[in-house]
N, C-alpha and C. Protein backbone atom coordinates (compact mmCIF):
# COMPACT_ATOMS: atom_id res chain seq x y z
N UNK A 1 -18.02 5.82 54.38
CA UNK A 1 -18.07 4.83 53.33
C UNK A 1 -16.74 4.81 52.61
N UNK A 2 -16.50 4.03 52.41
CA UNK A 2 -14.76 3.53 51.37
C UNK A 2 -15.43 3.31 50.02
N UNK A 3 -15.04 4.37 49.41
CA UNK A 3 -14.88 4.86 48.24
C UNK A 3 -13.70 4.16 47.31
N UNK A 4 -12.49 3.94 47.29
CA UNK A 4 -11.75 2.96 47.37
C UNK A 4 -11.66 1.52 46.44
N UNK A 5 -13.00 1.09 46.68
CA UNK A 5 -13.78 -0.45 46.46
C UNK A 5 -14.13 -0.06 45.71
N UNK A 6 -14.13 -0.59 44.20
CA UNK A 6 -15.31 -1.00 43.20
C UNK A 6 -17.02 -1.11 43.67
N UNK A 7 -18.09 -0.39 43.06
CA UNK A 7 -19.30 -0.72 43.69
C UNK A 7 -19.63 -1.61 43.19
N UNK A 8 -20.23 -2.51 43.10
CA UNK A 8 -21.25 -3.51 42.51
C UNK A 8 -22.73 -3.16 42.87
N UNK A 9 -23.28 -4.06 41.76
CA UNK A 9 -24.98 -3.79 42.15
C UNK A 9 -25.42 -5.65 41.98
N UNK A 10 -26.70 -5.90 42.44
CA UNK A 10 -27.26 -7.08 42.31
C UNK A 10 -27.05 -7.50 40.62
N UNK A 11 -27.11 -6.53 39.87
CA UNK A 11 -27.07 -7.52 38.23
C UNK A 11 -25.82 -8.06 38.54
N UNK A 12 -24.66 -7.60 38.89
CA UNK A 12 -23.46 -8.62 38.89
C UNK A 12 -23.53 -9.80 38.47
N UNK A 13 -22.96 -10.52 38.12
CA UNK A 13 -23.18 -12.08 38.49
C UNK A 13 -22.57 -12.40 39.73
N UNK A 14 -23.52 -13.35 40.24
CA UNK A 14 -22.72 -14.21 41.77
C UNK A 14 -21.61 -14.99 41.44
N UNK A 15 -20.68 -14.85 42.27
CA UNK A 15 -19.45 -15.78 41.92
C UNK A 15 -19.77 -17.06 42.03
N UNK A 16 -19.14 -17.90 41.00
CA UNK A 16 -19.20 -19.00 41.23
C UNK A 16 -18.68 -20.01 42.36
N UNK A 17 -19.35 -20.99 42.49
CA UNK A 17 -18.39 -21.94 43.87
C UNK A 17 -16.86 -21.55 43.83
N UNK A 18 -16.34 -21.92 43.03
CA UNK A 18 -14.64 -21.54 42.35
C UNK A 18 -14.07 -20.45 42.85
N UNK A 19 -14.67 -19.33 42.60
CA UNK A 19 -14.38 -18.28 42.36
C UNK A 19 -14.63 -17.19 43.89
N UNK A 20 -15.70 -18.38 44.35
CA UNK A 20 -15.36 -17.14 45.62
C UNK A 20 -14.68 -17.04 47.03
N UNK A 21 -14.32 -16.56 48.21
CA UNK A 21 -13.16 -16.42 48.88
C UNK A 21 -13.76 -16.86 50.02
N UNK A 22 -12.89 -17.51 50.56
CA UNK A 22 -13.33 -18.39 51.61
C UNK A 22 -14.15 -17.46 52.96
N UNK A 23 -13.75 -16.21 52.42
CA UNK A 23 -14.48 -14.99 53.49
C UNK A 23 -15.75 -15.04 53.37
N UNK A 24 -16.47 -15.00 51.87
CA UNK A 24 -17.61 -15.40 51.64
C UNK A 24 -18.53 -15.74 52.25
N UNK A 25 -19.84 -15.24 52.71
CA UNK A 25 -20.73 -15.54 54.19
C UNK A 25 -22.12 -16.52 53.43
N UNK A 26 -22.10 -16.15 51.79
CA UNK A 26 -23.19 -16.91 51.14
C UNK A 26 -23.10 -18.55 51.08
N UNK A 27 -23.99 -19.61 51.36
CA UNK A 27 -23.69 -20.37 51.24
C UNK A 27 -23.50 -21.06 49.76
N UNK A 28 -23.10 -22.58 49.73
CA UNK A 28 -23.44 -22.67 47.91
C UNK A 28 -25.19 -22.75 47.84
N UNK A 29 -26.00 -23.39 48.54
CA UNK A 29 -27.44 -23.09 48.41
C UNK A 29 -27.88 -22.30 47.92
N UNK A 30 -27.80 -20.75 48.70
CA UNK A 30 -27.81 -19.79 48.13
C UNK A 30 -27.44 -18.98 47.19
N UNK A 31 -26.19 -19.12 46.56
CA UNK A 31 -25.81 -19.08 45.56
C UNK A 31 -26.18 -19.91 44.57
N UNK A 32 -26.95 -21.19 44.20
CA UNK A 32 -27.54 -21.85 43.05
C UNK A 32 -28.59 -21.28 43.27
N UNK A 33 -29.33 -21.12 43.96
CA UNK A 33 -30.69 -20.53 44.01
C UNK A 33 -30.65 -18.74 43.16
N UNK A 34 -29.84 -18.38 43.65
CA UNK A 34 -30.08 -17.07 42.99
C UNK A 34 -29.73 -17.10 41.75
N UNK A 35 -28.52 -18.33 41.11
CA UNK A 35 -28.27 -18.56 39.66
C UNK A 35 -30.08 -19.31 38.81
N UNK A 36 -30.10 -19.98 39.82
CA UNK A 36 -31.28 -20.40 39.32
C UNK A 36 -32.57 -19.51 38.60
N UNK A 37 -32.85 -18.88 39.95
CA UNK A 37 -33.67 -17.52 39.87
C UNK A 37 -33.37 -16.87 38.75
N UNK A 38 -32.16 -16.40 38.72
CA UNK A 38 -32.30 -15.41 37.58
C UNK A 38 -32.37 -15.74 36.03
N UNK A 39 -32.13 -17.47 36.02
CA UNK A 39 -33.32 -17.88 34.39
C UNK A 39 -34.32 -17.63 34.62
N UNK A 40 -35.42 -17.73 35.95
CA UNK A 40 -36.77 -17.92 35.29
C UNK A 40 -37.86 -16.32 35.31
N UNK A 41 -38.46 -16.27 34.46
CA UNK A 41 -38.97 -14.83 33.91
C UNK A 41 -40.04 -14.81 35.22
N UNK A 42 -39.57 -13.64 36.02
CA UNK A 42 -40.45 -13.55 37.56
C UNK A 42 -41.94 -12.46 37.13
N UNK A 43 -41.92 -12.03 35.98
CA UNK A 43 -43.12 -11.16 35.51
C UNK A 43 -44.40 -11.45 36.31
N UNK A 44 -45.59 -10.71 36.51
CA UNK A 44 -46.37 -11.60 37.39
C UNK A 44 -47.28 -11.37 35.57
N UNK A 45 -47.46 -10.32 35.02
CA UNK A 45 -47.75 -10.09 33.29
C UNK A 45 -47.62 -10.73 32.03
N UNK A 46 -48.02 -11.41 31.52
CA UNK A 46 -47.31 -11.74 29.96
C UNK A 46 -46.88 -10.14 29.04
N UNK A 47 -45.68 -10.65 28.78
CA UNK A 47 -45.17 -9.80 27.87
C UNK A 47 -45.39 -10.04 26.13
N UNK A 48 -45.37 -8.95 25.49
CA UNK A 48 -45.96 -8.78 24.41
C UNK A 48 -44.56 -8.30 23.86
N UNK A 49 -44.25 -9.04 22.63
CA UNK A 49 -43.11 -8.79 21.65
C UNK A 49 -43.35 -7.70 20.32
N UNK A 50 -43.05 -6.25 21.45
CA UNK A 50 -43.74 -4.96 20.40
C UNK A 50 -42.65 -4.27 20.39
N UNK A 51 -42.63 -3.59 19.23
CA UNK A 51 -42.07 -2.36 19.24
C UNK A 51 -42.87 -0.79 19.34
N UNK A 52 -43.24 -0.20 20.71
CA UNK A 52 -43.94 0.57 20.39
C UNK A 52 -43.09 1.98 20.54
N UNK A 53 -43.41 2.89 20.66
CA UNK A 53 -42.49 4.40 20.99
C UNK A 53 -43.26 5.08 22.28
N UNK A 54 -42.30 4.89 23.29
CA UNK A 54 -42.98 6.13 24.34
C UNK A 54 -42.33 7.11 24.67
N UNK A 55 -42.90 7.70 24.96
CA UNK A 55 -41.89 9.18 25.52
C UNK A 55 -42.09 9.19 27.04
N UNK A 56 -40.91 9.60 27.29
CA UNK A 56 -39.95 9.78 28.67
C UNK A 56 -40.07 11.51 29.20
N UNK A 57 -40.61 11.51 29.94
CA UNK A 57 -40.42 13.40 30.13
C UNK A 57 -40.12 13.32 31.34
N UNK A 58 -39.32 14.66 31.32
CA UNK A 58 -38.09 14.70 32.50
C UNK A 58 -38.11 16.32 32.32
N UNK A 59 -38.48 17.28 33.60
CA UNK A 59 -38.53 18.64 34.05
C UNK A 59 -38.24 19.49 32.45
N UNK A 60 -39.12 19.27 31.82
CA UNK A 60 -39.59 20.10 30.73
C UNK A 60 -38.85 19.50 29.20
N UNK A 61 -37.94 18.52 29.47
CA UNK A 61 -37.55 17.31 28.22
C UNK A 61 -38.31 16.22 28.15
N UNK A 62 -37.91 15.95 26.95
CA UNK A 62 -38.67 14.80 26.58
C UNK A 62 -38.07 14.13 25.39
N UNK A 63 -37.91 12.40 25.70
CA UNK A 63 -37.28 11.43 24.59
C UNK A 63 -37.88 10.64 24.26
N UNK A 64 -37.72 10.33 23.08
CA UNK A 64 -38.62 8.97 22.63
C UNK A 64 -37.84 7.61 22.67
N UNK A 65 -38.47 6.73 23.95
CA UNK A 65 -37.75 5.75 23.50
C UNK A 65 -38.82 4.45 23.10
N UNK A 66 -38.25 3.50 22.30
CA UNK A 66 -38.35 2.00 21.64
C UNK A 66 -38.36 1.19 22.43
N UNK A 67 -39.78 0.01 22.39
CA UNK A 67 -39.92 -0.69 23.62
C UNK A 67 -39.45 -2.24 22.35
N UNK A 68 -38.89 -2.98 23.62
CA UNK A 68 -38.92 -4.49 22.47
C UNK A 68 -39.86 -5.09 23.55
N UNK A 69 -40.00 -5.37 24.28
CA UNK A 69 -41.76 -5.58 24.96
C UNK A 69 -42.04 -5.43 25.55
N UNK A 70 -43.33 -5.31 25.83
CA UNK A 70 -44.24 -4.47 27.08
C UNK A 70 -45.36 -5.13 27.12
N UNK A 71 -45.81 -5.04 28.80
CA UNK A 71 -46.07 -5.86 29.58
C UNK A 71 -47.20 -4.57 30.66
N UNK A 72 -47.82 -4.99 31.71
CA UNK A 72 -48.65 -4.06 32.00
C UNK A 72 -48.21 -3.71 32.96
N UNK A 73 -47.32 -4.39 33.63
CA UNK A 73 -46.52 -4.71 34.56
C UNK A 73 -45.30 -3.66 33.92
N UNK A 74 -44.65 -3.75 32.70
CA UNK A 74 -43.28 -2.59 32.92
C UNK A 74 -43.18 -3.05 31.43
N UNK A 75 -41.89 -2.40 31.16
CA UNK A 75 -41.00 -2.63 29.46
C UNK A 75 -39.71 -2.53 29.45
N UNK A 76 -39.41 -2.91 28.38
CA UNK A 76 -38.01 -3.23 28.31
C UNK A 76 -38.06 -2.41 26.55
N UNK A 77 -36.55 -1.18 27.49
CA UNK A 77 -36.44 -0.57 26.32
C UNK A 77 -34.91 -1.19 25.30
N UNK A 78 -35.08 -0.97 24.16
CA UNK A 78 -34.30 -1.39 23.53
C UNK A 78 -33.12 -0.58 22.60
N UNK A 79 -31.94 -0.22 22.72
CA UNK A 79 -30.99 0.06 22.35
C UNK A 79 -30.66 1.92 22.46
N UNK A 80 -31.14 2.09 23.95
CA UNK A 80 -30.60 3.39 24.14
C UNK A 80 -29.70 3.41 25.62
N UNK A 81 -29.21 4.40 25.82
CA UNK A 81 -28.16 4.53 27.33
C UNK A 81 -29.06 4.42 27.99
N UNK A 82 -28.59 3.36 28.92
CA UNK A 82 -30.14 3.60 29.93
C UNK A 82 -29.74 4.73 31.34
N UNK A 83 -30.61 4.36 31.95
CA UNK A 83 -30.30 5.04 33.15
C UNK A 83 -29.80 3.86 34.46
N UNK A 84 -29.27 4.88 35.13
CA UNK A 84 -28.44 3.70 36.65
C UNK A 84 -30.15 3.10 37.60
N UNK A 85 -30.08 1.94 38.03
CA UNK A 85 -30.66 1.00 38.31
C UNK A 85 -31.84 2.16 39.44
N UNK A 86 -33.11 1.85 39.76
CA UNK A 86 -33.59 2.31 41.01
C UNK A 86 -34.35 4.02 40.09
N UNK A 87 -33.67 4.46 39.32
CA UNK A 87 -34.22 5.75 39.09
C UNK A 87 -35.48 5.63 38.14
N UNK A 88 -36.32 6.85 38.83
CA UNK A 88 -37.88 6.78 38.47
C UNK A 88 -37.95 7.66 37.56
N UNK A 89 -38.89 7.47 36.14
CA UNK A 89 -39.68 8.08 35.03
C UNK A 89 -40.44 7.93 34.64
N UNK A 90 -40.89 8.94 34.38
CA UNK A 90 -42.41 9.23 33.39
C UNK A 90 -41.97 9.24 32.19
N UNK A 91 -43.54 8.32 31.86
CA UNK A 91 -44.01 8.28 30.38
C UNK A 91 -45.06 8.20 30.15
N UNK A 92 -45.21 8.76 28.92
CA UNK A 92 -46.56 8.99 28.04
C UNK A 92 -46.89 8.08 26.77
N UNK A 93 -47.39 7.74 26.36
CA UNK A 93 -47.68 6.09 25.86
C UNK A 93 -48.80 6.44 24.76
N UNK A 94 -48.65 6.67 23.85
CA UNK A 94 -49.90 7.13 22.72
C UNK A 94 -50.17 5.54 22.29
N UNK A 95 -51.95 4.95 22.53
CA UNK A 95 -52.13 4.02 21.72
C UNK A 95 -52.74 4.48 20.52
N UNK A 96 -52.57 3.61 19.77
CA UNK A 96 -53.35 3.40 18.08
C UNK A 96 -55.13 3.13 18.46
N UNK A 97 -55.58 4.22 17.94
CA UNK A 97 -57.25 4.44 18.16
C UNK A 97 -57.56 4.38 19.56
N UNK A 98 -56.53 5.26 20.36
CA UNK A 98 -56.98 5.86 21.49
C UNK A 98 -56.96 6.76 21.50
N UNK A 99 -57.81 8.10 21.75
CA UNK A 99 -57.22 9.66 21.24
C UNK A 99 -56.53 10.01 22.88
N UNK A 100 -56.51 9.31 23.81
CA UNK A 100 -55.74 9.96 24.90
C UNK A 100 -54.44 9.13 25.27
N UNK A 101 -53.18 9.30 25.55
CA UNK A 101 -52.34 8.81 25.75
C UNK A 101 -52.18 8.65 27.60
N UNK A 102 -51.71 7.11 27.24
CA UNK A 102 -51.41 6.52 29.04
C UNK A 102 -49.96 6.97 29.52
N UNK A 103 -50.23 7.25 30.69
CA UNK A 103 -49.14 8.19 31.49
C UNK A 103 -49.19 7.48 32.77
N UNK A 104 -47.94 6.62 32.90
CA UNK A 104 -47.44 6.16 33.72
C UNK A 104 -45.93 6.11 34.57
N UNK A 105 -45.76 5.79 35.28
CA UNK A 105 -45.00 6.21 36.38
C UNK A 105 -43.65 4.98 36.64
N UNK A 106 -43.03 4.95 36.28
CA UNK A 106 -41.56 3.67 36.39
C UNK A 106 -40.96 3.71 37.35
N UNK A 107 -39.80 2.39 37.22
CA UNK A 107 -38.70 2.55 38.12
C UNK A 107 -37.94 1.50 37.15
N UNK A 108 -36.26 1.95 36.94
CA UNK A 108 -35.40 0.96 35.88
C UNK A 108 -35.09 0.24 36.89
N UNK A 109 -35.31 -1.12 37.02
CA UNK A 109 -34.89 -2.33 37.87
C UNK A 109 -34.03 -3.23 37.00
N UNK A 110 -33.34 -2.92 35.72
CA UNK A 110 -32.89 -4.34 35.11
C UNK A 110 -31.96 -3.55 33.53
N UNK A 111 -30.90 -3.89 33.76
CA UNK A 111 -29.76 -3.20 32.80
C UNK A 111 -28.91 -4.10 31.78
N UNK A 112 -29.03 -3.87 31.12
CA UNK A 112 -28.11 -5.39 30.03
C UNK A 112 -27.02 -4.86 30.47
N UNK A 113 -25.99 -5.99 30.49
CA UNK A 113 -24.92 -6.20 30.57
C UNK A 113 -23.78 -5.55 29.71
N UNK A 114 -24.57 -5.08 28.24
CA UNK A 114 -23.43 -3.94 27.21
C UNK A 114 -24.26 -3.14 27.53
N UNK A 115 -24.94 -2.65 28.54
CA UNK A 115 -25.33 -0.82 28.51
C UNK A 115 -25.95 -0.48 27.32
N UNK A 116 -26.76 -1.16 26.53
CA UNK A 116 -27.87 -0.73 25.73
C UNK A 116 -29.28 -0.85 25.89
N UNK A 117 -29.24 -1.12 27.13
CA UNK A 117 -31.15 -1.22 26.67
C UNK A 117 -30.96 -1.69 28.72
N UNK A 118 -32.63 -1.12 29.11
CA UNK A 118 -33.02 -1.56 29.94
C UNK A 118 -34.38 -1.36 30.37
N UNK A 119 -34.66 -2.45 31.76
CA UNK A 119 -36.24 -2.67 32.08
C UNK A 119 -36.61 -2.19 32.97
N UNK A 120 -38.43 -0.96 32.46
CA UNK A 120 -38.90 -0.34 33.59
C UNK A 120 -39.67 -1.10 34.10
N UNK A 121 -40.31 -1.47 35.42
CA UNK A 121 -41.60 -1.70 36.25
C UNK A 121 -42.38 -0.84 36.42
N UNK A 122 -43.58 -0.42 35.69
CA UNK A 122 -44.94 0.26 36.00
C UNK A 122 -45.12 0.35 37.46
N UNK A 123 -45.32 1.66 37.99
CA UNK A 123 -45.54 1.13 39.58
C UNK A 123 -46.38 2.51 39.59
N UNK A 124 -47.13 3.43 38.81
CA UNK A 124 -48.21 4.03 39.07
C UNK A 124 -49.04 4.45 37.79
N UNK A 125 -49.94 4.05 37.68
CA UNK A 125 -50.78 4.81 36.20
C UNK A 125 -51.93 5.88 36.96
N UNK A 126 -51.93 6.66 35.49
CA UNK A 126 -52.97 7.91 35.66
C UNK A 126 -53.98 7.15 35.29
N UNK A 127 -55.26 8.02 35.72
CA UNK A 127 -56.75 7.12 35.83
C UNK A 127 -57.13 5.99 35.33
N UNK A 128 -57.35 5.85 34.08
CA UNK A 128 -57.80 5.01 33.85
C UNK A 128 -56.89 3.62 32.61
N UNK A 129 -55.43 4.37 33.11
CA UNK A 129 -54.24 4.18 31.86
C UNK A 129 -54.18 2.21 32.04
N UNK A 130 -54.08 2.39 33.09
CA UNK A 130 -53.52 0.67 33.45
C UNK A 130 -54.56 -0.50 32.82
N UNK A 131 -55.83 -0.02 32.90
CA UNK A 131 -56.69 -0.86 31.81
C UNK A 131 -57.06 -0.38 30.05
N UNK A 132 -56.63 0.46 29.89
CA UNK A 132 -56.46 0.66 28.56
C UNK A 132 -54.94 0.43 27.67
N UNK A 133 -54.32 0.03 28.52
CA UNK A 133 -52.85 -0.42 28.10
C UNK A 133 -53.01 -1.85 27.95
N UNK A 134 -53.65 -2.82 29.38
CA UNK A 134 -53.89 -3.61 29.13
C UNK A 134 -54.81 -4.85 27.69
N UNK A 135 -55.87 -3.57 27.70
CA UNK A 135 -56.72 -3.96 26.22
C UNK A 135 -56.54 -3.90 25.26
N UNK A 136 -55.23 -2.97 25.19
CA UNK A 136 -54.51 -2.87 23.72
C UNK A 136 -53.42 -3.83 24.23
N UNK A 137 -53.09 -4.29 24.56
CA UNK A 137 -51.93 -5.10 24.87
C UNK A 137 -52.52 -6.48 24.75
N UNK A 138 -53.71 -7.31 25.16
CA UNK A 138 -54.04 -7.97 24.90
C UNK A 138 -54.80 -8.58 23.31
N UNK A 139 -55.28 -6.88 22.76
CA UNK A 139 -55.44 -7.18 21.03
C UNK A 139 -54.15 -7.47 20.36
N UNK A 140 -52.78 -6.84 21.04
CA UNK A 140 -51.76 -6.74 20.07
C UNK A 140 -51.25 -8.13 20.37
N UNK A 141 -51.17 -8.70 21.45
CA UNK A 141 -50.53 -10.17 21.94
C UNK A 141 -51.55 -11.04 20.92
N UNK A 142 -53.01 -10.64 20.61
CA UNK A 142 -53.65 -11.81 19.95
C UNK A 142 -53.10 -11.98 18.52
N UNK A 143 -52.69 -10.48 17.65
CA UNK A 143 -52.48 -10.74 16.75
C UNK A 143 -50.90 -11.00 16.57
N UNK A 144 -50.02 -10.59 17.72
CA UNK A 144 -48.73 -11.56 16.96
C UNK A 144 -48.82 -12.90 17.43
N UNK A 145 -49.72 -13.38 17.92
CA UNK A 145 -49.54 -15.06 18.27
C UNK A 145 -49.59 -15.38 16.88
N UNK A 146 -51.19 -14.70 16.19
CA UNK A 146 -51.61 -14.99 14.87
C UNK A 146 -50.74 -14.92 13.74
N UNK A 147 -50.26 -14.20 14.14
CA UNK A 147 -48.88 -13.99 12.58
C UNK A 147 -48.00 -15.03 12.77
N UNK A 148 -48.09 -16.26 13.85
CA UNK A 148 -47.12 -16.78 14.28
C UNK A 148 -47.26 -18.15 13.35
């Protein structure tokens, strides 16, 4: 591998028509399509505009991080270093008048652009976590519509 080269990852942006080199194997099709794509919110979940606190544990650490919303499907944390794209974590998820906390299983698929904040995808819950996240997630979505 050539080390050498700058890496890139998919957040990049695609070059524009302009901008890219006639070596270029993408067509312009494909290239509007993926500009396209990446306005529209691919969630298969509605997301919920919360701030809640979960903790992150990692071989005997543990951090608290700040969600700006969450979804049953994943979250998007807000204003800490994140981690590089693809890497998997656990978290523990205390709801309000649940006495057991949901413990679920990530992967960071999605990085802001200033390196403050980024989005996990849920891709395993403990027993019975994935519908009790959901039911609090759906009381909390009812009442910020309501405050709306």
């Amino acid at each position: 591998m050539d080390d050498s080269k700058p890496r890139t990852s998919a957040l990049d942006e695609s070059p524009r028509r302009s901008e890219r080199h006639n070596g270029d194997r993408r067509n312009d099709e494909q290239v509007e399509n993926q500009e396209r794509r990446r306005g529209e919110d691919r969630r298969a979940e509605p997301r919920v505009p919360l701030e809640m606190w979960m903790e992150e544990v990692e071989k005997g650490h543990s951090a608290l991080r700040r969600t700006g919303d969450v979804s049953v499907g994943g979250a998007y944390f807000e204003r800490i270093v994140p981690h590089p794209l693809g890497t998997r974590i656990a978290l523990r998820i205390p709801l309000p008048g649940d006495e057991q906390e949901v413990r679920v299983y990530g992967e960071v698929v999605n990085l802001e652009k200033d390196g403050t904040g980024m989005g996990v995808k849920f891709i395993e819950f403990d027993g019975d976590g994935e519908l009790r996240l959901g039911a609090y997630l759906s009381k909390a979505g009812a009442a910020v519509a309501a405050s709306k």
